[in-house]
Protein backbone atom coordinates (compact mmCIF):
# COMPACT_ATOMS: atom_id res chain seq x y z
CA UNK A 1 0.00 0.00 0.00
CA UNK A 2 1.63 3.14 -1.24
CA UNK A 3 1.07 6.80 -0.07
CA UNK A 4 1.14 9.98 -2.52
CA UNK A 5 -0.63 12.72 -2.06
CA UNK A 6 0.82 16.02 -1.10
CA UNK A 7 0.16 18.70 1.12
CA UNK A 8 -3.37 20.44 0.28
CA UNK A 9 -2.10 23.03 -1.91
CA UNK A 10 -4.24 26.56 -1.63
CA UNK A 11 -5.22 28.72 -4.68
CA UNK A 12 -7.15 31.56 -4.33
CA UNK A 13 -9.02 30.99 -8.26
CA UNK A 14 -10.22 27.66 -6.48
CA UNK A 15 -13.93 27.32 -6.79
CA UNK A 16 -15.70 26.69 -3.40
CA UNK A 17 -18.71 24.51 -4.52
CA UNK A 18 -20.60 25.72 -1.38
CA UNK A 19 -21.21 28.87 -3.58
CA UNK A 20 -23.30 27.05 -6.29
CA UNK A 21 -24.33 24.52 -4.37
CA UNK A 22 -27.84 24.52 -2.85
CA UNK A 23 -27.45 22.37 0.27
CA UNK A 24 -31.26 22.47 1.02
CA UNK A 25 -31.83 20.37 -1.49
CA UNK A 26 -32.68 16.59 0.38
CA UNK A 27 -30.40 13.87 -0.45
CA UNK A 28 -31.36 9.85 1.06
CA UNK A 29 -29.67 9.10 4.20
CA UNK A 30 -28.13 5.92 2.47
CA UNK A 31 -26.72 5.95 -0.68
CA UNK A 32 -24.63 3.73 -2.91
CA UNK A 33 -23.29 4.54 -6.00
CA UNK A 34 -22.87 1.01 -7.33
CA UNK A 35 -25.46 -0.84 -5.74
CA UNK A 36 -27.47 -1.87 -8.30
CA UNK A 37 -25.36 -1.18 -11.47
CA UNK A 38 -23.33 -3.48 -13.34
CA UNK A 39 -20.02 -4.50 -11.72
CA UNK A 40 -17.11 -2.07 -11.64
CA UNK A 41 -13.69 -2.99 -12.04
CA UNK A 42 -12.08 -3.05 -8.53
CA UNK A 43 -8.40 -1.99 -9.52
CA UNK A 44 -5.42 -0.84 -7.64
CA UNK A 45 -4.14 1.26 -10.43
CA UNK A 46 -0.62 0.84 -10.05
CA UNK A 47 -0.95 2.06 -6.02
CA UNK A 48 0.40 -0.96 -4.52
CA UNK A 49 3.73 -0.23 -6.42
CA UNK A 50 3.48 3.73 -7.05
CA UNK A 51 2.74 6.31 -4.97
CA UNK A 52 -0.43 7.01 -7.71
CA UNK A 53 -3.21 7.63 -5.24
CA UNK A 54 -4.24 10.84 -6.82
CA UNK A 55 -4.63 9.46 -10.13
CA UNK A 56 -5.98 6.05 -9.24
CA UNK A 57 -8.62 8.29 -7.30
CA UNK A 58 -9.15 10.10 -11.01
CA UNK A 59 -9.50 6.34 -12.50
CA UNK A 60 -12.24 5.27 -10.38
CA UNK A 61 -14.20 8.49 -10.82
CA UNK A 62 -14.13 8.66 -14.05
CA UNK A 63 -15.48 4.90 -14.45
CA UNK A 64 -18.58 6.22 -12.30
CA UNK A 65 -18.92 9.37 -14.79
CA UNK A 66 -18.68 7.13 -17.92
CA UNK A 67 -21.36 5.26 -17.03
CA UNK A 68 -23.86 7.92 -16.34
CA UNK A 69 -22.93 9.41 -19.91
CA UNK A 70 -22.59 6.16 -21.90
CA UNK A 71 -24.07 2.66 -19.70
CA UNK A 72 -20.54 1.72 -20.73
CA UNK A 73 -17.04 1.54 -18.44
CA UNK A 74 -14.05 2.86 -19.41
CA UNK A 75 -11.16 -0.01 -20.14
CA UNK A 76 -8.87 1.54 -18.04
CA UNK A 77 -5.65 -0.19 -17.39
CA UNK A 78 -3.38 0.07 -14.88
CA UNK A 79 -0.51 1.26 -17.35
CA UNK A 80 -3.09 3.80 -18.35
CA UNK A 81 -3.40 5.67 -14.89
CA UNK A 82 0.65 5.08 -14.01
CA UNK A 83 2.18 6.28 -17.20
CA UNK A 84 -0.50 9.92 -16.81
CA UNK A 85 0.75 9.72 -13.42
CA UNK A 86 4.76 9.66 -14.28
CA UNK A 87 3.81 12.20 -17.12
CA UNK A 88 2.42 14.39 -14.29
CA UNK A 89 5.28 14.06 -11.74
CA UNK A 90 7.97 14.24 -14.37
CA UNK A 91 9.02 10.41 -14.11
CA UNK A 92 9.62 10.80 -10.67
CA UNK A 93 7.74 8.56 -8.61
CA UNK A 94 6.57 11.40 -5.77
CA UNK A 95 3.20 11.72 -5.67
CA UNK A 96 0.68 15.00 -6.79
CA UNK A 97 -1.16 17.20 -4.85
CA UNK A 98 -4.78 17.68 -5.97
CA UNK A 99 -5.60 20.61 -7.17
CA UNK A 100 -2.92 20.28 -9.89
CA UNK A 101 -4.44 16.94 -11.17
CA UNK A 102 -7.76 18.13 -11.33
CA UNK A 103 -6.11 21.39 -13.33
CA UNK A 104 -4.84 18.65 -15.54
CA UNK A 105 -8.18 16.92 -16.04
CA UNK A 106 -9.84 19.95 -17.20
CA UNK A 107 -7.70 21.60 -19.49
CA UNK A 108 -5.74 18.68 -20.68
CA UNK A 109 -7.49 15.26 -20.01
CA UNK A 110 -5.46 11.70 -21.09
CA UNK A 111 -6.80 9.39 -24.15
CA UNK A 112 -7.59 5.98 -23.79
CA UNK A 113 -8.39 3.58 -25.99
CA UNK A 114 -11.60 2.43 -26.10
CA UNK A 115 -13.65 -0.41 -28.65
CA UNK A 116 -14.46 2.45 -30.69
CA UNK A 117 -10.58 4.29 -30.65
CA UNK A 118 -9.30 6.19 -29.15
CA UNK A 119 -11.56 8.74 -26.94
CA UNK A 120 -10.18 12.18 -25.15
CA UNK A 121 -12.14 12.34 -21.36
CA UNK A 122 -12.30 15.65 -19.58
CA UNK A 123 -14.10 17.58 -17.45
CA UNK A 124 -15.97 21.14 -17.42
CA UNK A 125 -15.35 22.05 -14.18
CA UNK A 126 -14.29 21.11 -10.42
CA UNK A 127 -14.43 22.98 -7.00
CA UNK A 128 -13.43 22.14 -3.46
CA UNK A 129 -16.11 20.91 -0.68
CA UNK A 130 -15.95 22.08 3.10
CA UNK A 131 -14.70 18.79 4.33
CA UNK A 132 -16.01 19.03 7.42
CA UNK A 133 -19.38 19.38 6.36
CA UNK A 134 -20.80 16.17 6.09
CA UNK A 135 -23.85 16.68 4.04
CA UNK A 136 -21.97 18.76 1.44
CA UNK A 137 -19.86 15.39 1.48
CA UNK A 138 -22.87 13.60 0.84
CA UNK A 139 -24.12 15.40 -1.66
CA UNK A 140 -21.36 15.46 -3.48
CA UNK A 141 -21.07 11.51 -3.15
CA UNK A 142 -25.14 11.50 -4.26
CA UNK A 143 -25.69 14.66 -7.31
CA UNK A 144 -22.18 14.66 -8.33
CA UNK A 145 -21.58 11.09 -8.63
CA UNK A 146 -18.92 10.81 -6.12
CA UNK A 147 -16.31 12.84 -4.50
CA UNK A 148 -12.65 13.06 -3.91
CA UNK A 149 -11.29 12.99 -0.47
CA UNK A 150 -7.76 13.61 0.73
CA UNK A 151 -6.46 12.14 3.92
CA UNK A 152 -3.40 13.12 6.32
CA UNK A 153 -3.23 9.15 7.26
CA UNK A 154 -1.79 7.82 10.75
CA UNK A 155 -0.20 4.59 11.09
CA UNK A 156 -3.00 3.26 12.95
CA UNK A 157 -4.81 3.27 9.91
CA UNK A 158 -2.33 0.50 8.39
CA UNK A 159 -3.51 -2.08 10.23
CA UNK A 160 -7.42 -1.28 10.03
CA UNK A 161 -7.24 -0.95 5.82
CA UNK A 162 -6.55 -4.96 5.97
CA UNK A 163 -10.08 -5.44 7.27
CA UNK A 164 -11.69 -2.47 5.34
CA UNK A 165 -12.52 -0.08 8.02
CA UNK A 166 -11.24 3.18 9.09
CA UNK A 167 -12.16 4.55 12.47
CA UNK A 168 -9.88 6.79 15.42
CA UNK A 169 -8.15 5.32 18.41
CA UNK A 170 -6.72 6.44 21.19
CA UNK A 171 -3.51 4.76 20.76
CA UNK A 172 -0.13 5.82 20.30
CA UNK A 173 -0.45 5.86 16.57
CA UNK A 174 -3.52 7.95 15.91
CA UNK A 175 -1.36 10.99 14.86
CA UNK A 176 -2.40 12.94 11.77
CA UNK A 177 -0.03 12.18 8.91
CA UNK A 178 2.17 9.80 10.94
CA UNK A 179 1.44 7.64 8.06
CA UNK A 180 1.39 9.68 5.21
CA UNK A 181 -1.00 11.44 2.41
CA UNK A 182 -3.67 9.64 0.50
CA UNK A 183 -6.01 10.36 -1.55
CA UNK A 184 -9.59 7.87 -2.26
CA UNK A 185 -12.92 8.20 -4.16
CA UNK A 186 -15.49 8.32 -2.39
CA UNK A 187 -18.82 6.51 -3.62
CA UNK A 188 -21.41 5.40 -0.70
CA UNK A 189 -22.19 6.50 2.52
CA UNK A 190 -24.62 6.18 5.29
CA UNK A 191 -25.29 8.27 8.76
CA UNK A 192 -22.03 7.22 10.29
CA UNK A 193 -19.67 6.63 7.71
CA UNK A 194 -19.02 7.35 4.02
CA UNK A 195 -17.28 4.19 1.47
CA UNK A 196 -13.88 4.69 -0.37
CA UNK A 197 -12.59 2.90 -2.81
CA UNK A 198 -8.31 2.62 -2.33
CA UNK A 199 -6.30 -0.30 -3.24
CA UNK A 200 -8.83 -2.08 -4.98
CA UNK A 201 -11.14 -2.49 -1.78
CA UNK A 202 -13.78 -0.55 -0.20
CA UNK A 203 -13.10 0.78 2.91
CA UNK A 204 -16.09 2.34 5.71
CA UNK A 205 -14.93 5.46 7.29
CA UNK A 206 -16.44 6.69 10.18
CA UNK A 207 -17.47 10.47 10.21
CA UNK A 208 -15.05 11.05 12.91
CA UNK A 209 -12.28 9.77 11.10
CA UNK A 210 -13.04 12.02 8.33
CA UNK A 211 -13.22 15.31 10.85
CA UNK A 212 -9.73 14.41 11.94
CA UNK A 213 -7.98 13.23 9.04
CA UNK A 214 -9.26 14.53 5.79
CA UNK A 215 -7.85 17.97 4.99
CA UNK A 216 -9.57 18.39 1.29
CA UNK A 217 -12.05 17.52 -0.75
CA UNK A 218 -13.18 17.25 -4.47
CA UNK A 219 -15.89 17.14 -6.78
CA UNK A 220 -15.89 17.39 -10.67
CA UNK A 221 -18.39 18.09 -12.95
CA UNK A 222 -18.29 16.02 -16.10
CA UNK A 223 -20.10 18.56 -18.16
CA UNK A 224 -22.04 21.70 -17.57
CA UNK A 225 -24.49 21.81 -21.05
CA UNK A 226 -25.96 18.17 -19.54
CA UNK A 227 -26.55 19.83 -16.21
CA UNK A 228 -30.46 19.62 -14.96
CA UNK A 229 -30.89 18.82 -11.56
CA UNK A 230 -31.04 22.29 -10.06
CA UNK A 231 -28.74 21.53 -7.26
CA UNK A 232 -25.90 23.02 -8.93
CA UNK A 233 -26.40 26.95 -9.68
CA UNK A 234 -24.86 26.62 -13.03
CA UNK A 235 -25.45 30.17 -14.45
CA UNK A 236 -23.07 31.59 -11.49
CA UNK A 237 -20.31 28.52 -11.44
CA UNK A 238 -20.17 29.94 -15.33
CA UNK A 239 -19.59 33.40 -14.05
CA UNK A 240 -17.08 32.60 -11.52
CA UNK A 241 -15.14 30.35 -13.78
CA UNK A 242 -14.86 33.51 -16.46
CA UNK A 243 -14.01 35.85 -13.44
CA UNK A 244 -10.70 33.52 -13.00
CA UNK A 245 -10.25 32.47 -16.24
CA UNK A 246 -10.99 29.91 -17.02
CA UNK A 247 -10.44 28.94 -20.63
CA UNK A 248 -13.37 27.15 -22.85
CA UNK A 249 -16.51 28.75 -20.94
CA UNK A 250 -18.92 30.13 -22.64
C-alpha cells in the first residue's frame, strides 16, 4: 500500500462549490453509488507499487462518470493511470497534490483507448467541498456522482485498511499524517460513515475519522451543457469560472 498525495495546496481561483451549491436540497440518508449497477472494475491502479493515489482516485471516478454518460465503463488499465501519473510528476515517482491533477483533467485530459478508438475524457469544471461538512460530502457523493477525499493518514490506519474499516483510536499511533498522504474516491455513505474505494477495496470510514484526518475535498463536474438537476447553480459557477479564467466557458 503506497502513499502519494501532497500537502493540500491553496489557490485563491479555487472554486468553493458551497457557492453554487444549494445544500437544502434533500439527499437519502443511504446511498450507494454502485449498488445496483453493473459491476465495476475493482483496480489498484498501479498504487500498490506507485505512490499514484491521486490518479488512481481520477481512474475510479471517471469509471462512475462514464457510465452515467454512456451505460458503458471505461477499459482503463493500470498502465493507463501510471504512465498519466509519471507524465504528471515528471518520471519521478513522488506523488501529486490535488488541485494540480484536477487542473490537468480539465484543461488537458489523457486518451484511452476504447472499442471504438481512441476517446479524449475531460471535465468542465471542479471545486473544493468544506470537508467538514458532512452533508456537502454527501451530496457530493449522491448529485455529483462521487467525490474526492484527501487524507493526512496515521499509522493506525495500516492495520485497520486490511479489514476495510477506518475509524480513530486512542492509541499511540492515531497521529495525523504519521502515516502519510492519501487520496480515495469516495462513492457510498450512510449516517455514520461514508465508502472509499483505495487499493482495490472498499473501505467504511467513520465520520469522525473524516473530521480528523481529511484535509480536502473534491468534486468534478463532467459537463455543464448536460446539467439539470437544479442543485448546482450553473449560471453563477459559469460566471465565476470567467471571473478567473478559465479557458473554454462560454
Amino acid at each position: 500500500m503506497k502513499l502519494g498525495k501532497h500537502k493540500h495546496k491553496q489557490d485563491d481561483r479555487t472554486v468553493k462549490l458551497a457557492l453554487v451549491l444549494d445544500e437544502t436540497v434533500p439527499i437519502p440518508s443511504v446511498f450507494d453509488f454502485d449498488k445496483g449497477r453493473a459491476k465495476f472494475p475493482m483496480g489498484v491502479w498501479g498504487n500498490d507499487d506507485y505512490g499514484d493515489c491521486v490518479m488512481a482516485t481520477r481512474a475510479n471516478q471517471l469509471l462512475r462518470l462514464e457510465r452515467v454518460e454512456t451505460r458503458r465503463t471505461v477499459p482503463i488499465t493500470d498502465k493507463k493511470v501510471i504512465d498519466k501519473y509519471l507524465e504528471l510528476t515528471g518520471g519521478a515517482d513522488d506523488g501529486l497534490n490535488m488541485l494540480d491533477t484536477n487542473v490537468d483533467w480539465r484543461k488537458k485530459g489523457w486518451d484511452i483507448s476504447t472499442h471504438a478508438g481512441t476517446r479524449h475524457y475531460t471535465i468542465d469544471a471542479f471545486g473544493e467541498l468544506n470537508s467538514r461538512n458532512h452533508k456537502q460530502l454527501r451530496q457530493g457523493v449522491y448529485f455529483l456522482h462521487g467525490v474526492q477525499l484527501g487524507f493526512n493518514l496515521p499509522v493506525s490506519a495500516q492495520a485497520q485498511t486490511q479489514h476495510g474499516e477506518w475509524f480513530v483510536t486512542n492509541g499511540p499511533d492515531n497521529e495525523p499524517g504519521s502515516w502519510g498522504g492519501h487520496a480515495v474516491y469516495s462513492l457510498a455513505y450512510d449516517y455514520d460513515h461514508m465508502y472509499v474505494i483505495s487499493w482495490g477495496k472498499k473501505i467504511k470510514v467513520s465520520n469522525a475519522f473524516i473530521d480528523k484526518y481529511c484535509d480536502e475535498a473534491w468534486a468534478v463536474v463532467d459537463g455543464l451543457d448536460k446539467w439539470r438537476n437544479g442543485v448546482l447553480d450553473v449560471a453563477k459557477l459559469r460566471q465565476i469560472l470567467r471571473d478567473i479564467g478559465a479557458s473554454g466557458i462560454n
